[in-house]
PDB file of N, CA and C in Angstrom:
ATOM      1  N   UNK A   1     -17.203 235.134 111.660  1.00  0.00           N
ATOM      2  CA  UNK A   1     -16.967 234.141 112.673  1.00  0.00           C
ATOM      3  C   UNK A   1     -18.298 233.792 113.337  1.00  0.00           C
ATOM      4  N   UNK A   2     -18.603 232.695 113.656  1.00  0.00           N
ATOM      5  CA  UNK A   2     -19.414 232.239 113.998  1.00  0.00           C
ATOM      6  C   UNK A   2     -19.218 231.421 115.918  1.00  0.00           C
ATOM      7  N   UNK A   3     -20.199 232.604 116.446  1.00  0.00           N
ATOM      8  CA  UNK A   3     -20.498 232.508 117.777  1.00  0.00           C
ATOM      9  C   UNK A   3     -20.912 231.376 118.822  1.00  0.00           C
ATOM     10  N   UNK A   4     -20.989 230.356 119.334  1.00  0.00           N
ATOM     11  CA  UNK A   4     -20.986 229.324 120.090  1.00  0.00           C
ATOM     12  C   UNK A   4     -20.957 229.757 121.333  1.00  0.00           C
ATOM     13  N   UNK A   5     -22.295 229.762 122.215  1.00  0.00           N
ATOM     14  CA  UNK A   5     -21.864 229.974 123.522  1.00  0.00           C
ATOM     15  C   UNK A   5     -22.817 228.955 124.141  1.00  0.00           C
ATOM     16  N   UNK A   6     -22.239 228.272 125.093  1.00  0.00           N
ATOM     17  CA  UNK A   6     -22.508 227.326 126.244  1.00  0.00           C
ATOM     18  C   UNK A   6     -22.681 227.646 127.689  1.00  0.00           C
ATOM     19  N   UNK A   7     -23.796 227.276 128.297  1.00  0.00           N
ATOM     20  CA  UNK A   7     -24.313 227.751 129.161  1.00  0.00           C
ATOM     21  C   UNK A   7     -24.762 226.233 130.313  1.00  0.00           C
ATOM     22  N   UNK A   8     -24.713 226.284 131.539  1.00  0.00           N
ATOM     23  CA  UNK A   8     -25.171 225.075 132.308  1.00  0.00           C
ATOM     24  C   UNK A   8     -25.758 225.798 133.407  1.00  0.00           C
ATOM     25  N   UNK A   9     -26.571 224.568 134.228  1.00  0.00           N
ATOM     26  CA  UNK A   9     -26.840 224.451 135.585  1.00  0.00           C
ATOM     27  C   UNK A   9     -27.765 225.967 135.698  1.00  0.00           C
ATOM     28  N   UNK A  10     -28.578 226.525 135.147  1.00  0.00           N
ATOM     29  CA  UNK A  10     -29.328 227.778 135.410  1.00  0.00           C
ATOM     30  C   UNK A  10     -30.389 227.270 136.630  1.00  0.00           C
ATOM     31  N   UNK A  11     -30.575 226.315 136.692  1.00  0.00           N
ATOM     32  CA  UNK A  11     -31.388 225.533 138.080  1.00  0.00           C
ATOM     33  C   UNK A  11     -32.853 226.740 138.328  1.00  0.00           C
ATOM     34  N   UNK A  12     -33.129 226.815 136.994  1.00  0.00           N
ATOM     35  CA  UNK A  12     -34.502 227.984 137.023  1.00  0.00           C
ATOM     36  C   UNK A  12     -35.846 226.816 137.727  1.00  0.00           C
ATOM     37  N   UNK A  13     -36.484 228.001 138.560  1.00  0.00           N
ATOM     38  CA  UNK A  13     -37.574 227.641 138.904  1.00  0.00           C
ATOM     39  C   UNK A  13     -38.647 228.170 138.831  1.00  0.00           C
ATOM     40  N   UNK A  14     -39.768 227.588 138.703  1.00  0.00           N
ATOM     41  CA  UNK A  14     -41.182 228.362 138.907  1.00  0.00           C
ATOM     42  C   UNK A  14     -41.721 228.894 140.228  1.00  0.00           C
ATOM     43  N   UNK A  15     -41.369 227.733 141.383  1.00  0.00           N
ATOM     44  CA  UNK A  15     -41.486 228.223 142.625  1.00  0.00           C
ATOM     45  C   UNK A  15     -40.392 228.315 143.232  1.00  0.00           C
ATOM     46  N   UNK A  16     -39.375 227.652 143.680  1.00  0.00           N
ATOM     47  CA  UNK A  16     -38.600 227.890 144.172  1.00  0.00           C
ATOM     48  C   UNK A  16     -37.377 228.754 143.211  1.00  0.00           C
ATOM     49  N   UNK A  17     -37.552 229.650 143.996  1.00  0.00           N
ATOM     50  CA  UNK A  17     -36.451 230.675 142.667  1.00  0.00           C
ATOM     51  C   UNK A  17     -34.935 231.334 143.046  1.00  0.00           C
ATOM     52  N   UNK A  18     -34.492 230.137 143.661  1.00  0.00           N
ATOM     53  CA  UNK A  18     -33.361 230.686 144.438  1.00  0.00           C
ATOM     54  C   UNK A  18     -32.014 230.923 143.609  1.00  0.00           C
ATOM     55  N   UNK A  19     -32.306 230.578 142.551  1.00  0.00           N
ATOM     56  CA  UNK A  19     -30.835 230.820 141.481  1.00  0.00           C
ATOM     57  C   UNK A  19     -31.539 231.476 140.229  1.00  0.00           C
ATOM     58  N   UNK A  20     -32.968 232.345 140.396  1.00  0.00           N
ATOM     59  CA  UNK A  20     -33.565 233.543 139.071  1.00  0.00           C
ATOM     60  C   UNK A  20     -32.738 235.211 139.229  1.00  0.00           C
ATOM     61  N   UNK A  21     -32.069 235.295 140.272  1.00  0.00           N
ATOM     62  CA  UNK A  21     -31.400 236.303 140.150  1.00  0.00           C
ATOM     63  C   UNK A  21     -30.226 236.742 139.518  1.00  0.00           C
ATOM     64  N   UNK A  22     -29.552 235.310 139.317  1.00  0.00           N
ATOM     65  CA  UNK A  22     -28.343 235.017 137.960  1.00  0.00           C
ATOM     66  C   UNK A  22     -28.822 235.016 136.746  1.00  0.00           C
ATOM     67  N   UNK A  23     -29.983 234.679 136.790  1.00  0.00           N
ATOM     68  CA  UNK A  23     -30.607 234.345 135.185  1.00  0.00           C
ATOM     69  C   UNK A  23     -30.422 236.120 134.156  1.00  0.00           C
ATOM     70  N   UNK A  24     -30.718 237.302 134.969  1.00  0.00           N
ATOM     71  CA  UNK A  24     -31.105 238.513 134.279  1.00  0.00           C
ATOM     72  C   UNK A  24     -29.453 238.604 133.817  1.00  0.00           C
ATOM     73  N   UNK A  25     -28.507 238.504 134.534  1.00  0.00           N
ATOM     74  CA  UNK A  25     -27.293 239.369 133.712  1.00  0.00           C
ATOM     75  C   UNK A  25     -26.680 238.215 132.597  1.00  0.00           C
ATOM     76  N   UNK A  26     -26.988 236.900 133.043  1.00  0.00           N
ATOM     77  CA  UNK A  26     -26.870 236.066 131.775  1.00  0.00           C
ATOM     78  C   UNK A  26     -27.156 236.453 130.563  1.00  0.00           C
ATOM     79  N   UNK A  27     -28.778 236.582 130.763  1.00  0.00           N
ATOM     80  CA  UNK A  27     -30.048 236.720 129.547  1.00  0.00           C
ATOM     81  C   UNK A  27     -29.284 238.135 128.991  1.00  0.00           C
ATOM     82  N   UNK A  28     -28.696 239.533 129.353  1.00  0.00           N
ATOM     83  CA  UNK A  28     -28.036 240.231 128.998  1.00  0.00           C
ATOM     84  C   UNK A  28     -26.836 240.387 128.778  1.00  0.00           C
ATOM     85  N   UNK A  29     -26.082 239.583 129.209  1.00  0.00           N
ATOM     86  CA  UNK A  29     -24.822 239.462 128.588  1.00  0.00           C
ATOM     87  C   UNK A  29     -24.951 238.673 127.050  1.00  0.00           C
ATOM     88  N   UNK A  30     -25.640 237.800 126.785  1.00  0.00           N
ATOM     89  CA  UNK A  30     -26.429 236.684 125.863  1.00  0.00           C
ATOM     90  C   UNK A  30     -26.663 237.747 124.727  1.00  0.00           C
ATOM     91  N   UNK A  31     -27.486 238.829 125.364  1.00  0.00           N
ATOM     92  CA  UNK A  31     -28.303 239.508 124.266  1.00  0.00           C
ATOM     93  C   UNK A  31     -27.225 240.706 123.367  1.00  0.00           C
ATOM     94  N   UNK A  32     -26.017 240.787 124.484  1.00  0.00           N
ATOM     95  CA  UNK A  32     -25.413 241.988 124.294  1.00  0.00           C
ATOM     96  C   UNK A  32     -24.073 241.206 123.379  1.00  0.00           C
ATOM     97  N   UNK A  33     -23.758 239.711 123.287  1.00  0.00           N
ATOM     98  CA  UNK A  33     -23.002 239.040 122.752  1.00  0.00           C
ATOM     99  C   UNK A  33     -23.668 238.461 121.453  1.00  0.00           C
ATOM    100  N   UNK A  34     -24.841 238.411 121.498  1.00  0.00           N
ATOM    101  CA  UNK A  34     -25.571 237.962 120.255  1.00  0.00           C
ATOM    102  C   UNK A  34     -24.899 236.579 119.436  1.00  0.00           C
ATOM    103  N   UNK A  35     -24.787 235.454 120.262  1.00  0.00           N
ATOM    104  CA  UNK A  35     -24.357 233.836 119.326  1.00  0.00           C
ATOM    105  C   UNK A  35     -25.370 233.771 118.553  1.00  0.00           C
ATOM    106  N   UNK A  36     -24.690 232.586 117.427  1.00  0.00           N
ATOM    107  CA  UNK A  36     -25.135 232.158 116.605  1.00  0.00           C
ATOM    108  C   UNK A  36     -26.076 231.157 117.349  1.00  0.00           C
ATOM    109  N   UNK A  37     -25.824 230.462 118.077  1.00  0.00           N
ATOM    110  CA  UNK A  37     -26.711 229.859 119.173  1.00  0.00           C
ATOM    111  C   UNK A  37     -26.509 229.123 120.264  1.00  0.00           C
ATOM    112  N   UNK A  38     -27.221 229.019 121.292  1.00  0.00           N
ATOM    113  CA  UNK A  38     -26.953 228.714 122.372  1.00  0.00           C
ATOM    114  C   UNK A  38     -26.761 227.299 123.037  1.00  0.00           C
ATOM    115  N   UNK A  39     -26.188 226.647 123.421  1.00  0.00           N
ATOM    116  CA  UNK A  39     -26.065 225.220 123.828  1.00  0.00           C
ATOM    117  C   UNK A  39     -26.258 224.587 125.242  1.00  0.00           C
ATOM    118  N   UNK A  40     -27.099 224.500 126.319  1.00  0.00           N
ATOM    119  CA  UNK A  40     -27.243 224.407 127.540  1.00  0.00           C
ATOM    120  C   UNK A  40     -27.039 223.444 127.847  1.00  0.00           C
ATOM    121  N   UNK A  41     -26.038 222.956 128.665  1.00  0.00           N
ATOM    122  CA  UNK A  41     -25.515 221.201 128.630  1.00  0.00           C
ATOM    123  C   UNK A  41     -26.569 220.795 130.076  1.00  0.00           C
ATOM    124  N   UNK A  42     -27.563 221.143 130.340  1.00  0.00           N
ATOM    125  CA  UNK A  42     -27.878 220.362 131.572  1.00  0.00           C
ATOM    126  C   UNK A  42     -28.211 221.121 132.713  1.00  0.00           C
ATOM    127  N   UNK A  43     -28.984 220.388 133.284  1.00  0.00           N
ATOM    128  CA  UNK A  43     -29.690 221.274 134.681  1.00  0.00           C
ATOM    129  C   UNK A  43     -30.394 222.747 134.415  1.00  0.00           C
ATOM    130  N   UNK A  44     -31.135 222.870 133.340  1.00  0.00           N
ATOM    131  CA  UNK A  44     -31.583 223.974 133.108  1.00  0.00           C
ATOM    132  C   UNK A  44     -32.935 224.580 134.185  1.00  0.00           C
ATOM    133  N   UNK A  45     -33.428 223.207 134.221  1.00  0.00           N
ATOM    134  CA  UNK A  45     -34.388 223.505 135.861  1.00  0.00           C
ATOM    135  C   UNK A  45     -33.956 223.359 137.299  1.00  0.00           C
ATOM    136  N   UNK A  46     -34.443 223.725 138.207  1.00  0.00           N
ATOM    137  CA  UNK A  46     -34.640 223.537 139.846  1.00  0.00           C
ATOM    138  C   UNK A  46     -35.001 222.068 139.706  1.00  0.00           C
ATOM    139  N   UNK A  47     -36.038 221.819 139.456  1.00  0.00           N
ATOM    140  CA  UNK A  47     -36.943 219.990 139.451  1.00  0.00           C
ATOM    141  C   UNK A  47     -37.889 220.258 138.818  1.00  0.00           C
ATOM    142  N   UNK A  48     -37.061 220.498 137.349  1.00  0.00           N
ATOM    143  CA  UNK A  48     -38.432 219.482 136.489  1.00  0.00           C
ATOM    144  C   UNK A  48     -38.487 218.319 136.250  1.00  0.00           C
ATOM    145  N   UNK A  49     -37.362 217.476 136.667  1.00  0.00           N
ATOM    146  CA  UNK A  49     -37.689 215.646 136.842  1.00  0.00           C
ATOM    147  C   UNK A  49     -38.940 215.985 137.879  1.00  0.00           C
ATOM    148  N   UNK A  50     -39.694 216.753 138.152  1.00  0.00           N
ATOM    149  CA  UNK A  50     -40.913 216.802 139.191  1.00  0.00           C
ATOM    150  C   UNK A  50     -41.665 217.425 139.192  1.00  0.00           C
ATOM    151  N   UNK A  51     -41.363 218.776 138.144  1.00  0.00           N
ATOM    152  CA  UNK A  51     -42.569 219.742 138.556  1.00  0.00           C
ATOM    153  C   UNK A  51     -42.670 220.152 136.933  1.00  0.00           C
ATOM    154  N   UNK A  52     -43.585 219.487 136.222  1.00  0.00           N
ATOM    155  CA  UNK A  52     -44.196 220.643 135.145  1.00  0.00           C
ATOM    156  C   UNK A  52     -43.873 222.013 134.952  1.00  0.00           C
ATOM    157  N   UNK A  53     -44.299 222.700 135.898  1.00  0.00           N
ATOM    158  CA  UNK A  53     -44.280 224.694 136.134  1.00  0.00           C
ATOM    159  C   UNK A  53     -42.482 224.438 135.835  1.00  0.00           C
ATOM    160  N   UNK A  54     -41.652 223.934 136.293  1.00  0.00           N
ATOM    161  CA  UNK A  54     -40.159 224.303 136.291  1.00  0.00           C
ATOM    162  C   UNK A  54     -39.944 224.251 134.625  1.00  0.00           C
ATOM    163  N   UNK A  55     -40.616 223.263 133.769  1.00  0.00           N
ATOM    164  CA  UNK A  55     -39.953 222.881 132.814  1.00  0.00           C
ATOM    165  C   UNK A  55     -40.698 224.392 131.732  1.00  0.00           C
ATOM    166  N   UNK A  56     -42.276 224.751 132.051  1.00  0.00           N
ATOM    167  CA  UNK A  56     -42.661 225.800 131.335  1.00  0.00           C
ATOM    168  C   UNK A  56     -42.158 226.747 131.416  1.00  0.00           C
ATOM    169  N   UNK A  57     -41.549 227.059 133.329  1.00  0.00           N
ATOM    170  CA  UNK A  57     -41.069 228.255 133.488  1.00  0.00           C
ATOM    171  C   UNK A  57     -39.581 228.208 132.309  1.00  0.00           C
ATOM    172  N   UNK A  58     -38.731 227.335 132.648  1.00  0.00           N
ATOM    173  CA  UNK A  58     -37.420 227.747 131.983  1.00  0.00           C
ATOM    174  C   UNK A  58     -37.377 227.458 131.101  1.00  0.00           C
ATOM    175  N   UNK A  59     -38.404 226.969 130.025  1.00  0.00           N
ATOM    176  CA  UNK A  59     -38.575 226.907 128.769  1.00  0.00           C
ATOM    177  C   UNK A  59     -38.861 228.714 127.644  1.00  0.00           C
ATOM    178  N   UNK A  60     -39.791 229.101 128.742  1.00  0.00           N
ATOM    179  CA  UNK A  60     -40.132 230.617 128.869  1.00  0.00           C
ATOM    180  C   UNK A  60     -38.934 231.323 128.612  1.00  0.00           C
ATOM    181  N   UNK A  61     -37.774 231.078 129.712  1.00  0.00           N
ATOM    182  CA  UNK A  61     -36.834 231.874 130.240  1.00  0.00           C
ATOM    183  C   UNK A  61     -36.377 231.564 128.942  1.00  0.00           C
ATOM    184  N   UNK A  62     -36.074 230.580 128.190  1.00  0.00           N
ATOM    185  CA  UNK A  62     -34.757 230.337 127.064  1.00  0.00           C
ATOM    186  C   UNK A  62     -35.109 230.995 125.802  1.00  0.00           C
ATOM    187  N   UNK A  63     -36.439 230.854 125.735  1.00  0.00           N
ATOM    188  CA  UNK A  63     -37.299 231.469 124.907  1.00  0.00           C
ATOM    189  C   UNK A  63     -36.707 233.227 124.172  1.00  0.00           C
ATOM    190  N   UNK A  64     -36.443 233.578 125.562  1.00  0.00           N
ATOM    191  CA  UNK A  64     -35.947 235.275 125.606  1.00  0.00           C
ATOM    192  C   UNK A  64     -34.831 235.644 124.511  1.00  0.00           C
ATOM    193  N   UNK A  65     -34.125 234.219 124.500  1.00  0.00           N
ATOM    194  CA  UNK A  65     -32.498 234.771 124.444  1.00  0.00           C
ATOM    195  C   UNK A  65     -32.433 235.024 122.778  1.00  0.00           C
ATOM    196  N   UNK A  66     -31.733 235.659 122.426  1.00  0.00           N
ATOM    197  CA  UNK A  66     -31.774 236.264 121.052  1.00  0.00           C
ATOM    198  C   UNK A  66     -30.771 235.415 119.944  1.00  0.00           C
ATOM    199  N   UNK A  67     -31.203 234.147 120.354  1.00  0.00           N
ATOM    200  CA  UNK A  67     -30.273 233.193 119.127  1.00  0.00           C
ATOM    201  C   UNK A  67     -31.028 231.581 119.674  1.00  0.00           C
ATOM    202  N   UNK A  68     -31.219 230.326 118.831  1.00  0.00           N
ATOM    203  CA  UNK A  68     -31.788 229.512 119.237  1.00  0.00           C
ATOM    204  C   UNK A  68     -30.776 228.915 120.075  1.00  0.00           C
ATOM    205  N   UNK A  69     -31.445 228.101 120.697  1.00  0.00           N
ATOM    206  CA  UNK A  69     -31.245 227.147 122.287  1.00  0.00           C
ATOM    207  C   UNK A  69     -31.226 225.745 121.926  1.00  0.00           C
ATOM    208  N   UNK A  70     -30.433 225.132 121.804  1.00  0.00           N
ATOM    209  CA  UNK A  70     -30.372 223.275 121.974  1.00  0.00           C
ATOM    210  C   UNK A  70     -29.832 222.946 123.533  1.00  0.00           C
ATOM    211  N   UNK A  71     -30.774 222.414 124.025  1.00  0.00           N
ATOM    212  CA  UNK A  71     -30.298 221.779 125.324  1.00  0.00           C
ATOM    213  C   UNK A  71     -30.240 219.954 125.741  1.00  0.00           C
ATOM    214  N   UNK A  72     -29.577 219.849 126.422  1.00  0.00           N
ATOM    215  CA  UNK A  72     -29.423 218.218 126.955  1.00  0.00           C
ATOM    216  C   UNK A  72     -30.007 218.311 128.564  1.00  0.00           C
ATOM    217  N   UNK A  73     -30.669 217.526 128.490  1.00  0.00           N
ATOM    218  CA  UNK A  73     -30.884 217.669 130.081  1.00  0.00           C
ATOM    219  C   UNK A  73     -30.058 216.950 130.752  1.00  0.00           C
ATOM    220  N   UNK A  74     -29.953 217.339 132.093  1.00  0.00           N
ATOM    221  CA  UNK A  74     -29.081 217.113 133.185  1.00  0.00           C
ATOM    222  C   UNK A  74     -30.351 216.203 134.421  1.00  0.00           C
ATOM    223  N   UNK A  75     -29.660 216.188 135.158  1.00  0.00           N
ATOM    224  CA  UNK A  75     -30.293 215.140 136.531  1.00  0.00           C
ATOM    225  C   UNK A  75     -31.398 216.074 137.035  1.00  0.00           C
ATOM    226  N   UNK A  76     -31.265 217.357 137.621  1.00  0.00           N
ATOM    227  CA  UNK A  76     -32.107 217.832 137.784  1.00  0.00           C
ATOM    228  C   UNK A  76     -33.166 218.328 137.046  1.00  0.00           C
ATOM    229  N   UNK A  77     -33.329 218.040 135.534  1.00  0.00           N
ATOM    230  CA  UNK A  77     -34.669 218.008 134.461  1.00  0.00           C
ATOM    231  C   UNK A  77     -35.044 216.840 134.508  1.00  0.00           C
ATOM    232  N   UNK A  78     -34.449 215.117 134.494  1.00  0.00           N
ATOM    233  CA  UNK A  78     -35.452 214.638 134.037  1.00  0.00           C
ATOM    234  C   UNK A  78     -34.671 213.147 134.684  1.00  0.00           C
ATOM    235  N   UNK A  79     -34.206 213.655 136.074  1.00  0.00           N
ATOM    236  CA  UNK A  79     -33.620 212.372 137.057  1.00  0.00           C
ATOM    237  C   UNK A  79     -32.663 212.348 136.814  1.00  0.00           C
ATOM    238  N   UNK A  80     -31.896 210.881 137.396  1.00  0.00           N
ATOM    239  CA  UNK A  80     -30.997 210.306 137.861  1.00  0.00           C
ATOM    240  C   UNK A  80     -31.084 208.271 137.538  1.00  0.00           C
ATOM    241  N   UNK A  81     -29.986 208.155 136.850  1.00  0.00           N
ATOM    242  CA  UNK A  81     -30.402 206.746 136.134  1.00  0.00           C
ATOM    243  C   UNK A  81     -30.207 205.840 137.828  1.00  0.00           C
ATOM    244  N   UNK A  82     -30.670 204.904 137.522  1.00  0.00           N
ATOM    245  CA  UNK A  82     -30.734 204.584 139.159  1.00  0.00           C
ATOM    246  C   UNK A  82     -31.076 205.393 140.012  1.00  0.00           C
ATOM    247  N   UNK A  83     -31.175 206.078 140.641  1.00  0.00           N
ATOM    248  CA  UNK A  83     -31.872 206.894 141.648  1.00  0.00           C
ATOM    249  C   UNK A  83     -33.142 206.051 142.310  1.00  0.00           C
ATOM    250  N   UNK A  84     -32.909 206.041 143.368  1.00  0.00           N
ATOM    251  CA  UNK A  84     -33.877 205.464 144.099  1.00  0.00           C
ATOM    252  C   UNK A  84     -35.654 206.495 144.065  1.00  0.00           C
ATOM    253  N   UNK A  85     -35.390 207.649 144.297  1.00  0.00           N
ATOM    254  CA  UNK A  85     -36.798 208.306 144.081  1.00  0.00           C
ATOM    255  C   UNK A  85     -36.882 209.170 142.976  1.00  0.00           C
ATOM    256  N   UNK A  86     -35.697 209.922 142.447  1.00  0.00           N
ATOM    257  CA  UNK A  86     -36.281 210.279 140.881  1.00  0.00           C
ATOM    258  C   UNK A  86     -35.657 209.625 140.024  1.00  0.00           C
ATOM    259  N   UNK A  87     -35.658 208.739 139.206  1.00  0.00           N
ATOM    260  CA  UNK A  87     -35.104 208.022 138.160  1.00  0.00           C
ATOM    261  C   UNK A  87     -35.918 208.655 137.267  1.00  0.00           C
ATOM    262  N   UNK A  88     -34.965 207.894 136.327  1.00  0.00           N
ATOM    263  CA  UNK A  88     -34.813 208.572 134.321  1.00  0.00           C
ATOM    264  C   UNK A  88     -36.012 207.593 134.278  1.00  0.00           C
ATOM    265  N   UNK A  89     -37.025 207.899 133.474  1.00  0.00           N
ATOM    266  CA  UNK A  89     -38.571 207.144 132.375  1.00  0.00           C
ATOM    267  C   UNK A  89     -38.812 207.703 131.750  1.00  0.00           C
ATOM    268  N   UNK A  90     -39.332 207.134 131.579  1.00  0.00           N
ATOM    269  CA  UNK A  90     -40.449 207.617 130.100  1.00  0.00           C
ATOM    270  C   UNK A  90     -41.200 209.023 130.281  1.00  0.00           C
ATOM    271  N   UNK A  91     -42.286 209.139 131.284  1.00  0.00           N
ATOM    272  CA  UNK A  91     -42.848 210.467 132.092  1.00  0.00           C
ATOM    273  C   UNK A  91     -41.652 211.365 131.454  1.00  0.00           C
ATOM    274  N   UNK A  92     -40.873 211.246 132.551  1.00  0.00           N
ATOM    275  CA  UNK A  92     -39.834 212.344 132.884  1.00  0.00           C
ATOM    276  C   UNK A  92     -39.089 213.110 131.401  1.00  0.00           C
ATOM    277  N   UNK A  93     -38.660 212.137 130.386  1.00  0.00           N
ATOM    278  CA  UNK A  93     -38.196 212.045 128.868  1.00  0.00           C
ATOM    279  C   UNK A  93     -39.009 213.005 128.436  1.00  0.00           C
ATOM    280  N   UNK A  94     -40.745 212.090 128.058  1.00  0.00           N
ATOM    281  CA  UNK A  94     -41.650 213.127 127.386  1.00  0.00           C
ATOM    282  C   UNK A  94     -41.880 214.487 128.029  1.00  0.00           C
ATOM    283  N   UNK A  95     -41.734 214.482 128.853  1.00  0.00           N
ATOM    284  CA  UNK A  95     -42.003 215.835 129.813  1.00  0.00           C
ATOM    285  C   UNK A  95     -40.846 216.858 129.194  1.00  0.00           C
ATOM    286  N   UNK A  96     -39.714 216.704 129.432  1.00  0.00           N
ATOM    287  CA  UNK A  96     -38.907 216.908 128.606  1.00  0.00           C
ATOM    288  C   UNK A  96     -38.814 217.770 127.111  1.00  0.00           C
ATOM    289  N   UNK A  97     -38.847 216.447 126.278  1.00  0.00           N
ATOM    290  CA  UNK A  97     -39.217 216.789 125.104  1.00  0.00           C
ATOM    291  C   UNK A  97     -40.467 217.771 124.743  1.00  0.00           C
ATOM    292  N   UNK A  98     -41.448 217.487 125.604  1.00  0.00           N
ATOM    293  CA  UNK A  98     -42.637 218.627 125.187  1.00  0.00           C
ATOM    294  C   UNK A  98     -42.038 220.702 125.318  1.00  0.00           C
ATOM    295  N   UNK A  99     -40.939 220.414 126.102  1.00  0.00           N
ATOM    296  CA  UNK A  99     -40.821 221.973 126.405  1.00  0.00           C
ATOM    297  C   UNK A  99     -39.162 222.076 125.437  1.00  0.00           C
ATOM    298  N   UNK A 100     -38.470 220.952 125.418  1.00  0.00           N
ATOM    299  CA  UNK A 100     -37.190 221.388 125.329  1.00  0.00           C
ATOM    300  C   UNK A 100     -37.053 220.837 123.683  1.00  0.00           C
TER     301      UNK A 100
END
């Protein structure tokens, strides 16, 4: 049988790290369930629609997990379509794509 596990909203940060204390029993429950691979629907950063460090840091973090990672980003990686101050571009996309 083949394992599928889905994961959202880890809202990892480089500086602000107010949701890295959920991340450890994840990353071990993950390791101790061993999927075929992992699927992260979104919001995998704090603000990397803003901050570089967020997108290396939780790129790092996914890095760990003991089966590969396909993710979609969510609003808080790479904006909000309309959004008056972080909107979806180009920046934000490639930024993106370079880690994910």
């Amino acid at each position: 049988m083949t394992r599928v596990v889905q994961i959202s909203d880890t809202h990892l940060g480089a500086r602000k790290q107010h949701f890295e204390p959920n991340w450890a029993p994840v990353a071990t429950w993950l390791a101790a369930e061993r999927p075929a691979i992992v699927i992260h629907t979104g919001d995998v950063t704090l603000d990397g629609a803003g901050e570089e460090a967020d997108m290396r840091h939780s790129a790092a973090r996914l890095a760990i997990l003991p089966a590969p990672v396909r993710a979609v980003p969510g609003n808080h990686d790479v904006g909000e379509a309309g959004h008056p101050h972080q909107p979806v571009n180009q920046e934000r996309l490639e930024r993106w794509r370079r880690h994910f």
